[in-house]
C-alpha atoms as a PDB file:
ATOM      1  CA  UNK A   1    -173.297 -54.838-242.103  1.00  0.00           C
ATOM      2  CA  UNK A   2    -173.295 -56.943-244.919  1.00  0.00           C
ATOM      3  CA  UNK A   3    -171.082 -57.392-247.393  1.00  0.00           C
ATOM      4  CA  UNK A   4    -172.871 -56.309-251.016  1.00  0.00           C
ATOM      5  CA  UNK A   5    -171.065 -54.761-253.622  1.00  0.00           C
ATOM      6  CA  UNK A   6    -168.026 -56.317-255.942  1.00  0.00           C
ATOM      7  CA  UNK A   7    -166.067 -52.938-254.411  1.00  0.00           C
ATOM      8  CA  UNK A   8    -166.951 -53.976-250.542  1.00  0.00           C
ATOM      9  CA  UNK A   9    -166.111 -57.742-251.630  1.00  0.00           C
ATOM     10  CA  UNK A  10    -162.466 -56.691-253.078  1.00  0.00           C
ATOM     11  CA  UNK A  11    -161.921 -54.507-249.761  1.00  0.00           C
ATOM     12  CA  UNK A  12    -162.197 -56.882-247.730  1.00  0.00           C
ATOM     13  CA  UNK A  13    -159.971 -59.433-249.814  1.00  0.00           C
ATOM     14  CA  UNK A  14    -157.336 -57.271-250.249  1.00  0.00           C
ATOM     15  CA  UNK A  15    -157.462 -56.394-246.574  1.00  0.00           C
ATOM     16  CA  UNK A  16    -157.792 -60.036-244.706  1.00  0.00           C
ATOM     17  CA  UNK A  17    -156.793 -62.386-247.920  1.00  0.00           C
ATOM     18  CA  UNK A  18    -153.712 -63.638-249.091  1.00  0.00           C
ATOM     19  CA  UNK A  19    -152.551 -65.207-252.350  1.00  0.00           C
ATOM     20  CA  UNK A  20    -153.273 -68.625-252.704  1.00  0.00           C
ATOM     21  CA  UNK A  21    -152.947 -71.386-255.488  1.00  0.00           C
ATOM     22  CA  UNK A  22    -156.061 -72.651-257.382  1.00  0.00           C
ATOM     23  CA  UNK A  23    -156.027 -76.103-259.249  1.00  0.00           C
ATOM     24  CA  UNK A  24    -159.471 -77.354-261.075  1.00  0.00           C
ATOM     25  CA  UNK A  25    -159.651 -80.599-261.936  1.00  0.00           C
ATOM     26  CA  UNK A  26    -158.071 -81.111-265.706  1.00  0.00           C
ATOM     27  CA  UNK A  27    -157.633 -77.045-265.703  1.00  0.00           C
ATOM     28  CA  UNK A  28    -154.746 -74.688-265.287  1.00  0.00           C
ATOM     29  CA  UNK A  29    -154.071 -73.489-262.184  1.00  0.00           C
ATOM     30  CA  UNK A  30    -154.509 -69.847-261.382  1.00  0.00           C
ATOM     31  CA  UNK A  31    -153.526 -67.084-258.415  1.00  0.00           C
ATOM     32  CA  UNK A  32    -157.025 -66.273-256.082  1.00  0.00           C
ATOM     33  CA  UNK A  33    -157.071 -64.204-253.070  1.00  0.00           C
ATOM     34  CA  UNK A  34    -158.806 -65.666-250.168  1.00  0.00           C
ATOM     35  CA  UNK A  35    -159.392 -65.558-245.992  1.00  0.00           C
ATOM     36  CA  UNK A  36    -158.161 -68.355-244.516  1.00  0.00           C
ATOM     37  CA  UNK A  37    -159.283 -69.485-241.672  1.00  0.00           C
ATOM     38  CA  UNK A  38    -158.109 -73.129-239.739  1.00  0.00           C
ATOM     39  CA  UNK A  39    -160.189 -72.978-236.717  1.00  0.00           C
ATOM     40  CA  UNK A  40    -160.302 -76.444-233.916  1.00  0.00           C
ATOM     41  CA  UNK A  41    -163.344 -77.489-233.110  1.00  0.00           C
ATOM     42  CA  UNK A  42    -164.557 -80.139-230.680  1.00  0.00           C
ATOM     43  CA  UNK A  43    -165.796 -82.891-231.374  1.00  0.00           C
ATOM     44  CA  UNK A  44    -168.291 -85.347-229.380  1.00  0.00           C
ATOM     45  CA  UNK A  45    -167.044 -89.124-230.164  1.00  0.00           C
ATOM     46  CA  UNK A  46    -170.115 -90.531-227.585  1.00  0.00           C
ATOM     47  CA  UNK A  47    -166.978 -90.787-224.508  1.00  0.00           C
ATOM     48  CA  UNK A  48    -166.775 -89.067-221.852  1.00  0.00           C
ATOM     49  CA  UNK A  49    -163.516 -86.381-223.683  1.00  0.00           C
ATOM     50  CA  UNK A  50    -164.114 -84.226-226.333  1.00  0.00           C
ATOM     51  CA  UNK A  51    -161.067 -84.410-228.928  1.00  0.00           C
ATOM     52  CA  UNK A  52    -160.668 -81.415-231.417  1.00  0.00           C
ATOM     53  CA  UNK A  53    -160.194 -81.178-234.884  1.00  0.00           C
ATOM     54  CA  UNK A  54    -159.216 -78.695-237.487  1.00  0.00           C
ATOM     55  CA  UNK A  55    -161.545 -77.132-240.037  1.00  0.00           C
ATOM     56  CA  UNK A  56    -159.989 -75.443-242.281  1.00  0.00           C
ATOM     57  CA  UNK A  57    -162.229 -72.774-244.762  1.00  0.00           C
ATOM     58  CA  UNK A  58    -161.233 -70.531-247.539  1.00  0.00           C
ATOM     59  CA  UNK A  59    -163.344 -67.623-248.438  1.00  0.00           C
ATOM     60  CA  UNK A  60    -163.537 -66.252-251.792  1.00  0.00           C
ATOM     61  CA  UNK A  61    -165.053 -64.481-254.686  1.00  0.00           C
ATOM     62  CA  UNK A  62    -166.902 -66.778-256.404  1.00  0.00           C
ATOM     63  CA  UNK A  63    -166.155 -65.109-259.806  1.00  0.00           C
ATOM     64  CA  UNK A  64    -162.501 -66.536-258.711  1.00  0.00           C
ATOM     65  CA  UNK A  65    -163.517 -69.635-258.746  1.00  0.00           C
ATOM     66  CA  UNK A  66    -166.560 -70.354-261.448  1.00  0.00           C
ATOM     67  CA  UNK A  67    -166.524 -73.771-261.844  1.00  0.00           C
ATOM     68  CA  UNK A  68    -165.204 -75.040-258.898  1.00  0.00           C
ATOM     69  CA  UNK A  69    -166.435 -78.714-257.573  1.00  0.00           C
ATOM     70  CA  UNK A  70    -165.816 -81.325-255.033  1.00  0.00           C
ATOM     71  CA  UNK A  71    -161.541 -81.980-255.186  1.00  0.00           C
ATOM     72  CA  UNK A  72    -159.935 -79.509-256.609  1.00  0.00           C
ATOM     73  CA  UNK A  73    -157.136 -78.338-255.512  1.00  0.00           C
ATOM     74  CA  UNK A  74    -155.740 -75.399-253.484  1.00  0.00           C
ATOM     75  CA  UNK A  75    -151.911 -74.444-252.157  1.00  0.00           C
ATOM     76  CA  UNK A  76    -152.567 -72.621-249.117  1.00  0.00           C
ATOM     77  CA  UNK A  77    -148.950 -71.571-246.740  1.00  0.00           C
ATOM     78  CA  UNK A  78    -147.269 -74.172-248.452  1.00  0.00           C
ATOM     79  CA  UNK A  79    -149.940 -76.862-247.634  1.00  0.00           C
ATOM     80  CA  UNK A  80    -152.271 -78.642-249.737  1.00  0.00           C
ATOM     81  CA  UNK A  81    -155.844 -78.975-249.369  1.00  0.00           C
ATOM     82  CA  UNK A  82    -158.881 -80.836-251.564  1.00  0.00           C
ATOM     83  CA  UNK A  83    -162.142 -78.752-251.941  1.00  0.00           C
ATOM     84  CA  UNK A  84    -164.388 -80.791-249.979  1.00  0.00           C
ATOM     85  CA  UNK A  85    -167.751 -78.328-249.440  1.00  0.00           C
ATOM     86  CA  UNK A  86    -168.570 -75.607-251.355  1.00  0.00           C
ATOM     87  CA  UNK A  87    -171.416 -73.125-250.215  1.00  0.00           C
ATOM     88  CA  UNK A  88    -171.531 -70.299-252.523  1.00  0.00           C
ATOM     89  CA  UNK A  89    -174.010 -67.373-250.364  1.00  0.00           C
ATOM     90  CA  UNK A  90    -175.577 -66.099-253.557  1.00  0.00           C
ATOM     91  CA  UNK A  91    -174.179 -62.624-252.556  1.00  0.00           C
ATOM     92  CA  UNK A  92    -170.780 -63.093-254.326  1.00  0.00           C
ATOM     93  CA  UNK A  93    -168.563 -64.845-252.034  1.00  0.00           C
ATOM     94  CA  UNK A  94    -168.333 -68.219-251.261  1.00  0.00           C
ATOM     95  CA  UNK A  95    -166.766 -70.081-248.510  1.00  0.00           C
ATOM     96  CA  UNK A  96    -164.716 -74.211-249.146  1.00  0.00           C
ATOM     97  CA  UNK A  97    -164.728 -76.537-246.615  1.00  0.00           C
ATOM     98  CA  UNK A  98    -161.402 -77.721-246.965  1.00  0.00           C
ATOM     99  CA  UNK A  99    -159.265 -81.313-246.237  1.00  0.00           C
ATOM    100  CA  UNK A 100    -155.483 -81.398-245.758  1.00  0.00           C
ATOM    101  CA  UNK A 101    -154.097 -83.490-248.247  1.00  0.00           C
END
């Protein structure tokens, strides 16, 4: 089922999201709620071991966070990370590829 109205969209944020710290570049920084995740994945190097690394992704409204770009900051559990992908789905939410700073 997908995920299509602003109501559906604030469901599932309230239920899976937590509060987390938003800093744009040369803006104010602001309260979002967002889902995230900070999944391992493996990765092939070309030896004969796979070695994993962490990918962390927050998931948001994008109406939280018009204007967002490439380093901008976010305060997740304490931790800091830089906005490194963004990949907005056109249906309201989009998800940040994130880097531990």
């Amino acid at each position: 089922m997908a995920i299509e109205t602003g109501i559906e969209r604030a469901i599932m944020l309230a239920d899976f999201g937590e509060l987390v710290k938003f800093k744009p570049f040369n803006r104010s920084s602001s309260f979002i709620s967002g889902i995230f995740d900070n999944t391992y994945e493996a990765v092939d190097s070309g030896g004969s071991v796979s070695f994993a690394v962490e990918q962390p992704r927050l998931t948001v409204k994008t109406s939280d966070v018009l204007g967002i770009s490439e380093g901008d900051l976010f305060t997740i559990r304490s931790s800091s990370y830089i906005a490194r992908v963004i990949m907005a789905d056109g249906t309201g939410i989009t998800e940040i590829a994130l880097e531990a700073q």
